[in-house]
C-alpha atoms as a PDB file:
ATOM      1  CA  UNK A   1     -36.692  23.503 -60.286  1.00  0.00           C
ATOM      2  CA  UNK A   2     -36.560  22.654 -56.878  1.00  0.00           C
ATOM      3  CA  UNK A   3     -35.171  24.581 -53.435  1.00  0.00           C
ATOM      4  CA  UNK A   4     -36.037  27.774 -52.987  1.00  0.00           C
ATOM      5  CA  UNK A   5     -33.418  29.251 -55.270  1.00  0.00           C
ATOM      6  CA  UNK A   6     -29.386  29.740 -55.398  1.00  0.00           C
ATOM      7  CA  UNK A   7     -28.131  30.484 -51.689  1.00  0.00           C
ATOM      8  CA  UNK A   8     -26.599  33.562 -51.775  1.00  0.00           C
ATOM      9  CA  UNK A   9     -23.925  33.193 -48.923  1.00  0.00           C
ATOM     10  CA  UNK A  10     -22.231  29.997 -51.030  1.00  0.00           C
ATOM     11  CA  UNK A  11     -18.610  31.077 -51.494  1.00  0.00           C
ATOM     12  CA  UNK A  12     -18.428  29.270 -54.964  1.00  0.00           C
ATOM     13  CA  UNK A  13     -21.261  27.661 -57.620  1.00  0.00           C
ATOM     14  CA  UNK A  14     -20.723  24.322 -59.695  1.00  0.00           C
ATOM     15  CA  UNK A  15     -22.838  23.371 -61.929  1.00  0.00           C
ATOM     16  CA  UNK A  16     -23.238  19.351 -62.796  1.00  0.00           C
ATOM     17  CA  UNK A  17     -24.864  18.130 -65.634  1.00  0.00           C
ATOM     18  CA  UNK A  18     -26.089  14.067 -65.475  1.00  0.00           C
ATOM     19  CA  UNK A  19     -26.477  14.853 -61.347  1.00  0.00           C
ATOM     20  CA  UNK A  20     -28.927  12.337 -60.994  1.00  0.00           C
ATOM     21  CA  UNK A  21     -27.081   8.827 -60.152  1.00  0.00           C
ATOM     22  CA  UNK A  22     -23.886   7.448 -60.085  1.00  0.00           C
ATOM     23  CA  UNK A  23     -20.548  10.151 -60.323  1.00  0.00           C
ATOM     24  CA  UNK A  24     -22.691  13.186 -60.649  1.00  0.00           C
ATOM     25  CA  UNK A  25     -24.683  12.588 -57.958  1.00  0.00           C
ATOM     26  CA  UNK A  26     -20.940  11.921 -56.063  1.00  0.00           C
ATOM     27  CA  UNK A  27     -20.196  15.262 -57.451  1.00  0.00           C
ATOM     28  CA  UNK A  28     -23.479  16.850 -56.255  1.00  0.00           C
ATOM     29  CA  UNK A  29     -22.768  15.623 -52.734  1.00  0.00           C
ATOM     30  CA  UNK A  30     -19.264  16.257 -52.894  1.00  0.00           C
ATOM     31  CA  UNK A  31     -19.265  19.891 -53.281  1.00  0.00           C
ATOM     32  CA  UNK A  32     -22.763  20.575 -50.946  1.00  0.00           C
ATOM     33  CA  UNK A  33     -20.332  19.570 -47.958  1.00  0.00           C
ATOM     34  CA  UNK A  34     -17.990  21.751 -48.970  1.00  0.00           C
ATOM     35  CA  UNK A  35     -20.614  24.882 -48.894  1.00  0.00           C
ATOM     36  CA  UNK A  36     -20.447  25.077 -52.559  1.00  0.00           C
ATOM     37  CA  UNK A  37     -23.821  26.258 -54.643  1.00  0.00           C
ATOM     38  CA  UNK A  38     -24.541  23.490 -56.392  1.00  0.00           C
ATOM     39  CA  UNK A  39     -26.757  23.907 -59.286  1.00  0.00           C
ATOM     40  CA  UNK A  40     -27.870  19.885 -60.279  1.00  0.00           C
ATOM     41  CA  UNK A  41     -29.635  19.338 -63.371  1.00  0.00           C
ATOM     42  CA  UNK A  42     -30.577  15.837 -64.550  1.00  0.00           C
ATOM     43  CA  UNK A  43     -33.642  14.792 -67.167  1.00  0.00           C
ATOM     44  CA  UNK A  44     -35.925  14.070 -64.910  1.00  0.00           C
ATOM     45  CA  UNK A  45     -35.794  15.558 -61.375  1.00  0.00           C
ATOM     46  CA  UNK A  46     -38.556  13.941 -60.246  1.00  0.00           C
ATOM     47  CA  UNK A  47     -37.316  10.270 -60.627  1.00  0.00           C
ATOM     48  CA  UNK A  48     -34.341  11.529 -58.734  1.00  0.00           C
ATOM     49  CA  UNK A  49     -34.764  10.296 -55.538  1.00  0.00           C
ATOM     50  CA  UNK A  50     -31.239  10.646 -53.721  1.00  0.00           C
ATOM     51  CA  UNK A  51     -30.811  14.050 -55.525  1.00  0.00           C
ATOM     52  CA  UNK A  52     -34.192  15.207 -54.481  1.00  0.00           C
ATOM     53  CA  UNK A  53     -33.569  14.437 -50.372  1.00  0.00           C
ATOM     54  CA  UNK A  54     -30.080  16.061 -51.002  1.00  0.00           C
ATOM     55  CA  UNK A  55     -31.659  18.871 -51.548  1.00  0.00           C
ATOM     56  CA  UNK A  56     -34.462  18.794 -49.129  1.00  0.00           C
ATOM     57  CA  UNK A  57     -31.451  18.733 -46.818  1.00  0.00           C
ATOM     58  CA  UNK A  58     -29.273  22.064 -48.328  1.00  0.00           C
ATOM     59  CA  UNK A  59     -30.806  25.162 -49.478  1.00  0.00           C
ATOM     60  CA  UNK A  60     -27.923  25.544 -51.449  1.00  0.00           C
ATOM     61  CA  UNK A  61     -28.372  22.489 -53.893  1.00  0.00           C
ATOM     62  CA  UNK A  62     -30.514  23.271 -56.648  1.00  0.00           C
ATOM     63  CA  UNK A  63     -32.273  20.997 -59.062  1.00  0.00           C
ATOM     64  CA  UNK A  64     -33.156  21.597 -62.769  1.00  0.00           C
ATOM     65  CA  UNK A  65     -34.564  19.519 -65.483  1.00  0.00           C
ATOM     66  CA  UNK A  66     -32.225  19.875 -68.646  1.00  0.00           C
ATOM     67  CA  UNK A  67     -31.360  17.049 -71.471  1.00  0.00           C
ATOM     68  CA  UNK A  68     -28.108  17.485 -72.888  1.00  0.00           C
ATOM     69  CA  UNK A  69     -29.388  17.088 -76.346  1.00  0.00           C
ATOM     70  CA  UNK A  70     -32.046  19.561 -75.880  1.00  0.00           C
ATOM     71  CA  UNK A  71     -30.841  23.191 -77.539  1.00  0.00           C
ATOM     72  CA  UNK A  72     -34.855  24.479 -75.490  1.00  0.00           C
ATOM     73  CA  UNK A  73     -33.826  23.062 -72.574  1.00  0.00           C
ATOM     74  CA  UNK A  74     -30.254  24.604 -72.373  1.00  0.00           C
ATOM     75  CA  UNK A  75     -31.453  27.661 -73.531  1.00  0.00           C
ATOM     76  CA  UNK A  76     -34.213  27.898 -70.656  1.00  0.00           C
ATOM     77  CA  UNK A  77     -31.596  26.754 -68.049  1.00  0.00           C
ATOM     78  CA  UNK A  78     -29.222  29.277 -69.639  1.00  0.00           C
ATOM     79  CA  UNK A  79     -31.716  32.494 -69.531  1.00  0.00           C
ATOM     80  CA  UNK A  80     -32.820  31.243 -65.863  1.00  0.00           C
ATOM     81  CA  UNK A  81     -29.353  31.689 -64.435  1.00  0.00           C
ATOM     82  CA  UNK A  82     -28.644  34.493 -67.067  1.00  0.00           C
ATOM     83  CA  UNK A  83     -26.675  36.640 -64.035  1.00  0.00           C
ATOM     84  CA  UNK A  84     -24.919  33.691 -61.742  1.00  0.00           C
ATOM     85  CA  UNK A  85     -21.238  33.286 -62.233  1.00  0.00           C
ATOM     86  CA  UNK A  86     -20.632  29.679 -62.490  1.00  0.00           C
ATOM     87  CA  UNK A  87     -16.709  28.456 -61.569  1.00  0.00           C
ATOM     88  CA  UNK A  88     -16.844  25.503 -62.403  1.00  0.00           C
ATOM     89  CA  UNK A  89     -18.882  23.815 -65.390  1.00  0.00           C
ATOM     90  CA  UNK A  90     -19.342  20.065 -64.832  1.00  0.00           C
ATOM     91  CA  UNK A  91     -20.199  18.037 -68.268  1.00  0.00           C
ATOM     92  CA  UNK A  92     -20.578  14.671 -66.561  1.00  0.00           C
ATOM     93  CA  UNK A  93     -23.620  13.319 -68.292  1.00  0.00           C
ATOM     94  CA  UNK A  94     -23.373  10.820 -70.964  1.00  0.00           C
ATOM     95  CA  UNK A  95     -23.923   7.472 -72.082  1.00  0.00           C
ATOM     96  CA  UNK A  96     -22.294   4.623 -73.401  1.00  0.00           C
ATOM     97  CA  UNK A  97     -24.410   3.391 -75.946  1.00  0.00           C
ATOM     98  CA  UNK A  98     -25.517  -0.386 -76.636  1.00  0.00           C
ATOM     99  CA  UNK A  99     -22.624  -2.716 -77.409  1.00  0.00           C
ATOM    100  CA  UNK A 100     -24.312  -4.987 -79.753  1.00  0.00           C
ATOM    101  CA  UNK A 101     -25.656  -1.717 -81.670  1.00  0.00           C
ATOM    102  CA  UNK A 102     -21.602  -0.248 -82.689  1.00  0.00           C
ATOM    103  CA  UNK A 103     -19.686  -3.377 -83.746  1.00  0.00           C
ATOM    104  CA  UNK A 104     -19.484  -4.414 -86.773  1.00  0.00           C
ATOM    105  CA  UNK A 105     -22.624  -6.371 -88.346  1.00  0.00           C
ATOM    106  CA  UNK A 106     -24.351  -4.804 -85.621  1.00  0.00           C
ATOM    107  CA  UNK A 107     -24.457  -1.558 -86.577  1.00  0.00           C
ATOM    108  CA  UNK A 108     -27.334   0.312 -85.295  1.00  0.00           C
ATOM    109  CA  UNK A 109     -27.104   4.048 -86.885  1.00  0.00           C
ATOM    110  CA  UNK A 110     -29.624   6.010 -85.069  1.00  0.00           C
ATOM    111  CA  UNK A 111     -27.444   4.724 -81.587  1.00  0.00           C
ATOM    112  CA  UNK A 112     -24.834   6.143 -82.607  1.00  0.00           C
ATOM    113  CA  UNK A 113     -26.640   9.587 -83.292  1.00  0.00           C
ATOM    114  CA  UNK A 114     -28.095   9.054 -80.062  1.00  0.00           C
ATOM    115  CA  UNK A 115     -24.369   8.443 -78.129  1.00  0.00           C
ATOM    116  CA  UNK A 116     -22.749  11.301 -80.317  1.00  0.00           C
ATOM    117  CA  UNK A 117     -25.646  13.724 -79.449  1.00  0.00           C
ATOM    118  CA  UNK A 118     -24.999  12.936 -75.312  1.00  0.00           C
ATOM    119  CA  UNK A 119     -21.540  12.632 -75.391  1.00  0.00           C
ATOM    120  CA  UNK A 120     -20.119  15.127 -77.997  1.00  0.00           C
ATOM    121  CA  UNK A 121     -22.801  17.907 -78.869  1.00  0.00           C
ATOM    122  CA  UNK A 122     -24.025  17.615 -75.327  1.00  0.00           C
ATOM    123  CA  UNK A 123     -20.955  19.059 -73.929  1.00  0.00           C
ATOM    124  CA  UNK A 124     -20.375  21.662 -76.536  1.00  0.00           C
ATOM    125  CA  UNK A 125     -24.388  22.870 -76.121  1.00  0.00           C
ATOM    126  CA  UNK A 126     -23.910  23.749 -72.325  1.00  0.00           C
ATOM    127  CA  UNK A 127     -20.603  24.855 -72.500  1.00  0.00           C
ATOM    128  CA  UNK A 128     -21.459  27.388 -75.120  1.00  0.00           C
ATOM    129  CA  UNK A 129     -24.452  28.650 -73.248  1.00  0.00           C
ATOM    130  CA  UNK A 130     -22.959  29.105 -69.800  1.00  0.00           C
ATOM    131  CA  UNK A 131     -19.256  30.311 -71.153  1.00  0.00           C
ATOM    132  CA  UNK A 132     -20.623  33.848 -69.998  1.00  0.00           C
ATOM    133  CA  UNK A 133     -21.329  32.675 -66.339  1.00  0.00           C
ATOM    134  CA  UNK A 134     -17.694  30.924 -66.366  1.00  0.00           C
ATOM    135  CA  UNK A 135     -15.918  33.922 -67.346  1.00  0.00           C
ATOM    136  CA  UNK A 136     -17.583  35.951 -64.628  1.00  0.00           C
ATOM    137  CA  UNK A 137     -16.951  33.507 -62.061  1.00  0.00           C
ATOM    138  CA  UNK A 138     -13.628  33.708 -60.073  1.00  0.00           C
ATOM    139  CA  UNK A 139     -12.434  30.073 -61.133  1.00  0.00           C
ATOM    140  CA  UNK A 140     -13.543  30.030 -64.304  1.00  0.00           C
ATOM    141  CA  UNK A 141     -13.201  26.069 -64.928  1.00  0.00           C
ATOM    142  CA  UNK A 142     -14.757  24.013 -67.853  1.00  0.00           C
ATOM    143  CA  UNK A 143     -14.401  20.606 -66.962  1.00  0.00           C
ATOM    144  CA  UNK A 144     -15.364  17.486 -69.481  1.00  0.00           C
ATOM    145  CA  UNK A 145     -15.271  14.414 -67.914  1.00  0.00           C
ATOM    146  CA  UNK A 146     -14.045  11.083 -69.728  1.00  0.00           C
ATOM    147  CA  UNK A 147     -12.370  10.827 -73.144  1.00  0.00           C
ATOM    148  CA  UNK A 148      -9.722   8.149 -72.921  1.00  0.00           C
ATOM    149  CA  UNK A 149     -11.385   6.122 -75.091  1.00  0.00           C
ATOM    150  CA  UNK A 150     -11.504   8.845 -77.800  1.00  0.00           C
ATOM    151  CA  UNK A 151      -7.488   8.702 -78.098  1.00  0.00           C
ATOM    152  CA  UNK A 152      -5.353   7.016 -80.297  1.00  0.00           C
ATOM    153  CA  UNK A 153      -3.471   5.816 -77.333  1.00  0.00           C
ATOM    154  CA  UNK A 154      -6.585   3.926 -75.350  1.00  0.00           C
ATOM    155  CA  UNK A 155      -9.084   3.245 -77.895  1.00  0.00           C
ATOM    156  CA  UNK A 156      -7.647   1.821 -81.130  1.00  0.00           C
ATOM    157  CA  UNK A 157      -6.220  -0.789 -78.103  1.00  0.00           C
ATOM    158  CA  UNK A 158      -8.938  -2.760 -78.495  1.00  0.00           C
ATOM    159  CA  UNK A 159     -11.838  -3.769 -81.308  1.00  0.00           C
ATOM    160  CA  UNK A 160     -15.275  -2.315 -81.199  1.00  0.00           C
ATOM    161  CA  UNK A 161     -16.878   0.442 -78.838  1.00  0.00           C
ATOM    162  CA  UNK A 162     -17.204   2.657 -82.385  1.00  0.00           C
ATOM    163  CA  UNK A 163     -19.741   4.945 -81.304  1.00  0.00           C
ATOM    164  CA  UNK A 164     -18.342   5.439 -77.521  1.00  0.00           C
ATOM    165  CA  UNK A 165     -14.825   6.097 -79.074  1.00  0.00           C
ATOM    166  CA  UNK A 166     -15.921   8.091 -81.713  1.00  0.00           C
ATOM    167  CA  UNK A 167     -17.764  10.228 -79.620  1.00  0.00           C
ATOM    168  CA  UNK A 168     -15.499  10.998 -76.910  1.00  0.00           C
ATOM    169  CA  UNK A 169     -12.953  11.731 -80.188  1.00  0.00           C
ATOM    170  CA  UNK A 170     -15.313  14.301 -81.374  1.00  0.00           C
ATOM    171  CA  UNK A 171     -15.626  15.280 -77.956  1.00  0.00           C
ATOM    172  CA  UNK A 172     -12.265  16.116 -76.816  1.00  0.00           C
ATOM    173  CA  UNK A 173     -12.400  17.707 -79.984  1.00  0.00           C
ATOM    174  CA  UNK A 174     -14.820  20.380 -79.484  1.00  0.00           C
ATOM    175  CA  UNK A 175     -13.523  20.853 -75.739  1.00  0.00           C
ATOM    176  CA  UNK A 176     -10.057  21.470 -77.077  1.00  0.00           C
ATOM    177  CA  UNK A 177     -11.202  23.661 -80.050  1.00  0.00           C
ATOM    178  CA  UNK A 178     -13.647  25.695 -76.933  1.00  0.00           C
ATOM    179  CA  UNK A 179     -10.158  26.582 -75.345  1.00  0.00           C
ATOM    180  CA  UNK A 180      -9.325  28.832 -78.264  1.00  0.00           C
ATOM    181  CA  UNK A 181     -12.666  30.306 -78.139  1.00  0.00           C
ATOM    182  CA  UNK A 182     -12.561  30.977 -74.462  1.00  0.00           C
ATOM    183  CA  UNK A 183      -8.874  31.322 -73.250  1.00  0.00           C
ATOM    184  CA  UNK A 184      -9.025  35.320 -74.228  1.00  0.00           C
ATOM    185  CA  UNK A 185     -11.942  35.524 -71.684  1.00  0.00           C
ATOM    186  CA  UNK A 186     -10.149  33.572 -68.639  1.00  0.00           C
ATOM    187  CA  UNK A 187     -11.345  30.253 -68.891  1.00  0.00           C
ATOM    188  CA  UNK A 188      -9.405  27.127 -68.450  1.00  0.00           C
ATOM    189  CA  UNK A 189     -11.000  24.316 -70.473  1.00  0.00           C
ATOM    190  CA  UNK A 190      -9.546  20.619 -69.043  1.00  0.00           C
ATOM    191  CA  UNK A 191     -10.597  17.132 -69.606  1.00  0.00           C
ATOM    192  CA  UNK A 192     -10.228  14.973 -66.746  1.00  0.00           C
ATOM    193  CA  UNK A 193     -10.771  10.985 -66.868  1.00  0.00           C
ATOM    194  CA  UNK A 194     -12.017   9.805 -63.871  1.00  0.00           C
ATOM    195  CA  UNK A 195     -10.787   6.400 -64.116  1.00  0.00           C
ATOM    196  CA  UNK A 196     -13.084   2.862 -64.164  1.00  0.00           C
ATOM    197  CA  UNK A 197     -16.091   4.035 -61.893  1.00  0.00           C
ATOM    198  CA  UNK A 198     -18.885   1.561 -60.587  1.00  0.00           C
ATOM    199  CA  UNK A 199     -21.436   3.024 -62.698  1.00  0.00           C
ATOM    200  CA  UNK A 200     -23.875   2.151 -64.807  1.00  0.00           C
ATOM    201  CA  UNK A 201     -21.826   3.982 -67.555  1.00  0.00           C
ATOM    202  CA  UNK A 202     -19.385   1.387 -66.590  1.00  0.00           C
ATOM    203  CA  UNK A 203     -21.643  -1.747 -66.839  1.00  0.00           C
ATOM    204  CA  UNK A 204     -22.828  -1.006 -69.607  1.00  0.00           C
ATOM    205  CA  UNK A 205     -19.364  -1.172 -70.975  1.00  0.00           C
ATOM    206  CA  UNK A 206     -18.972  -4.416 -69.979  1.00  0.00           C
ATOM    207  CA  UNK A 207     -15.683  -4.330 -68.053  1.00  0.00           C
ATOM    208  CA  UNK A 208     -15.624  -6.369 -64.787  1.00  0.00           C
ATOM    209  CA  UNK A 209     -12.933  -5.812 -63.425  1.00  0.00           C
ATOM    210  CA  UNK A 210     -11.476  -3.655 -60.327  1.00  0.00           C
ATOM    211  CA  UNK A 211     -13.497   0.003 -59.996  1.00  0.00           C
ATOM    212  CA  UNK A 212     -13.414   2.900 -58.166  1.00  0.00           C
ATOM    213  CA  UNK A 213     -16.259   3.788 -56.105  1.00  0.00           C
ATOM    214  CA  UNK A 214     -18.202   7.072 -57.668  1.00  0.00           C
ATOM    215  CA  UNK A 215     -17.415   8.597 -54.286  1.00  0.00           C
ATOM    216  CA  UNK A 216     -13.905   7.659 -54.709  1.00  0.00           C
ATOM    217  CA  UNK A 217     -13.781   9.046 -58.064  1.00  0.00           C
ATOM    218  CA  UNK A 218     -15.150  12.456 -57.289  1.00  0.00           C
ATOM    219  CA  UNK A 219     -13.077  13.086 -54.495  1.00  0.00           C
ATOM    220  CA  UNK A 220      -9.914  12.588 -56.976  1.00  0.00           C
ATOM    221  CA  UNK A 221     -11.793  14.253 -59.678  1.00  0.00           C
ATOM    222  CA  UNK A 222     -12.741  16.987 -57.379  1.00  0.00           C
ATOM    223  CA  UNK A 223      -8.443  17.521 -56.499  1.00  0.00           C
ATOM    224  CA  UNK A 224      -7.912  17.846 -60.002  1.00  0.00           C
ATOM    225  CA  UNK A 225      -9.944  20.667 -60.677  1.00  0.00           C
ATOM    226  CA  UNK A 226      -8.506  22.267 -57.488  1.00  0.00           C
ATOM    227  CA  UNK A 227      -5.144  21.884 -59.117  1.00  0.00           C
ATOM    228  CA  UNK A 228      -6.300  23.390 -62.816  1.00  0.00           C
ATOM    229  CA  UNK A 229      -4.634  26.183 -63.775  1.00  0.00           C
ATOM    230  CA  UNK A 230      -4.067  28.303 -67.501  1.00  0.00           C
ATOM    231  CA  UNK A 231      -1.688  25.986 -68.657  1.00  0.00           C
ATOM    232  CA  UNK A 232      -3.455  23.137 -68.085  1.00  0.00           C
ATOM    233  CA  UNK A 233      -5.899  24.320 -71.040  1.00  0.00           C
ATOM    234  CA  UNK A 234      -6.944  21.954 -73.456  1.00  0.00           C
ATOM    235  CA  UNK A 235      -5.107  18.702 -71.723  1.00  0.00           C
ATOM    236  CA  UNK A 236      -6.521  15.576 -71.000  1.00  0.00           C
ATOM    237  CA  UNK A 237      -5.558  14.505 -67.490  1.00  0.00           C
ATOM    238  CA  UNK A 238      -6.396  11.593 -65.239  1.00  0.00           C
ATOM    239  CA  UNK A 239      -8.180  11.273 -62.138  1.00  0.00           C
ATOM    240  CA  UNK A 240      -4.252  10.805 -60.109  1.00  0.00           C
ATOM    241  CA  UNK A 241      -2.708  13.482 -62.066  1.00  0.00           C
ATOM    242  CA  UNK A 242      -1.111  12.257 -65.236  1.00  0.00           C
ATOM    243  CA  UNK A 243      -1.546  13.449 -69.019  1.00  0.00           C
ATOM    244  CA  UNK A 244      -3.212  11.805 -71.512  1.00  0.00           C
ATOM    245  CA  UNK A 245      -1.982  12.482 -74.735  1.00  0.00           C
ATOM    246  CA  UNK A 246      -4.938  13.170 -77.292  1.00  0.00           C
END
């Protein structure tokens, strides 16, 4: 971990999963200049350059190893901030997967384990373990970012992707199931797409076209979880504001 632990005058605590490039290192930024406790976890911290000097520069930003796919790791990250309220839970990290390896007479099995257990599971394992700290928090926000391809609407628009689409299927699935689980206890679990972001998510994709920044993105993205509220629970919505339906 690195800093010398969560400041104790920040007014609110987010924490980001996938913080180490790209949108969740937007996010990370984002929300240190607005005074916010950031707690930014990545796999490897110390190949984390621009999250590291982020950092060096707030007391209040907070970096932890944790893999997604790791129940140990979760757990340990879990226990370690057993007593913090967290307001808003940021599942950012995942991965798009080889495109080669999930079209058909391509298809690479053990890559799609591999993009289910990021993308789907991932969310579900940290969401589980830190429902506590949501529910004590004053916001009490779960947010899951992507899953436009996993709907009938956006996906089945276009051939291949399997693995991607299946796994943001599965998990809007689990997010929207969560929301049962956790409505009785206060929390507001939302999906929020954050539109085409120049990302390495993104290139790997292998759409060329017009992109938001990941600065741009997380500033939108960051509205939208200003504006979530109880009855927002379990929807899909994108980074301007509209609904997807799933």
């Amino acid at each position: 971990m690195t800093g010398p632990g969560p400041a104790a005058d920040s007014p609110y605590t987010v924490l980001i999963t996938g913080a180490n490039r790209g949108l969740g290192l937007a996010f990370a930024r984002g929300y240190a200049a607005r005074g916010w406790r950031v707690l930014a976890t990545c796999r490897h911290p110390s190949e984390a350059v621009e999250l590291r000097e982020l950092a060096a520069g707030n007391p209040a930003v907070i970096v932890s190893a944790l893999d997604v796919t790791s129940d140990r790791d979760v757990a340990h990250l879990a226990a370690r901030y057993r007593e913090l309220p967290v307001d808003v839970l940021l599942n950012n990290a995942g991965i798009y997967g080889t495109l080669a390896r999930q079209a058909p007479g391509g298809f690479d099995f053990e890559e799609g384990k591999r993009v289910f257990d990021v993308n789907a599971l991932g969310p579900l394992r940290v969401s589980t373990a830190f429902l506590g700290n949501v529910a004590a928090s004053r916001q009490r926000k779960i947010v899951s970012l992507g899953g436009g391809l996993g709907t009938q609407s956006i996906g089945s628009t276009f051939p291949g992707h399997y693995f991607m689409k299946m796994s943001k299927a599965a998990h809007l699935m689990a997010m929207g199931v969560l929301q049962t689980e956790a409505r009785d206890r206060g929390v507001v679990v939302v999906g929020i797409s954050p539109g085409r972001v120049d990302t390495q998510l993104m290139r790997d994709s292998g759409y060329t076209g017009p992109s938001l920044t990941p600065a741009e993105s997380a500033r939108l993205v960051m509205e939208r979880v200003d504006d979530i509220r109880p009855a927002m629970h379990g929807r899909l919505v994108t980074c301007d504001g509209s609904i997807i339906p799933w």
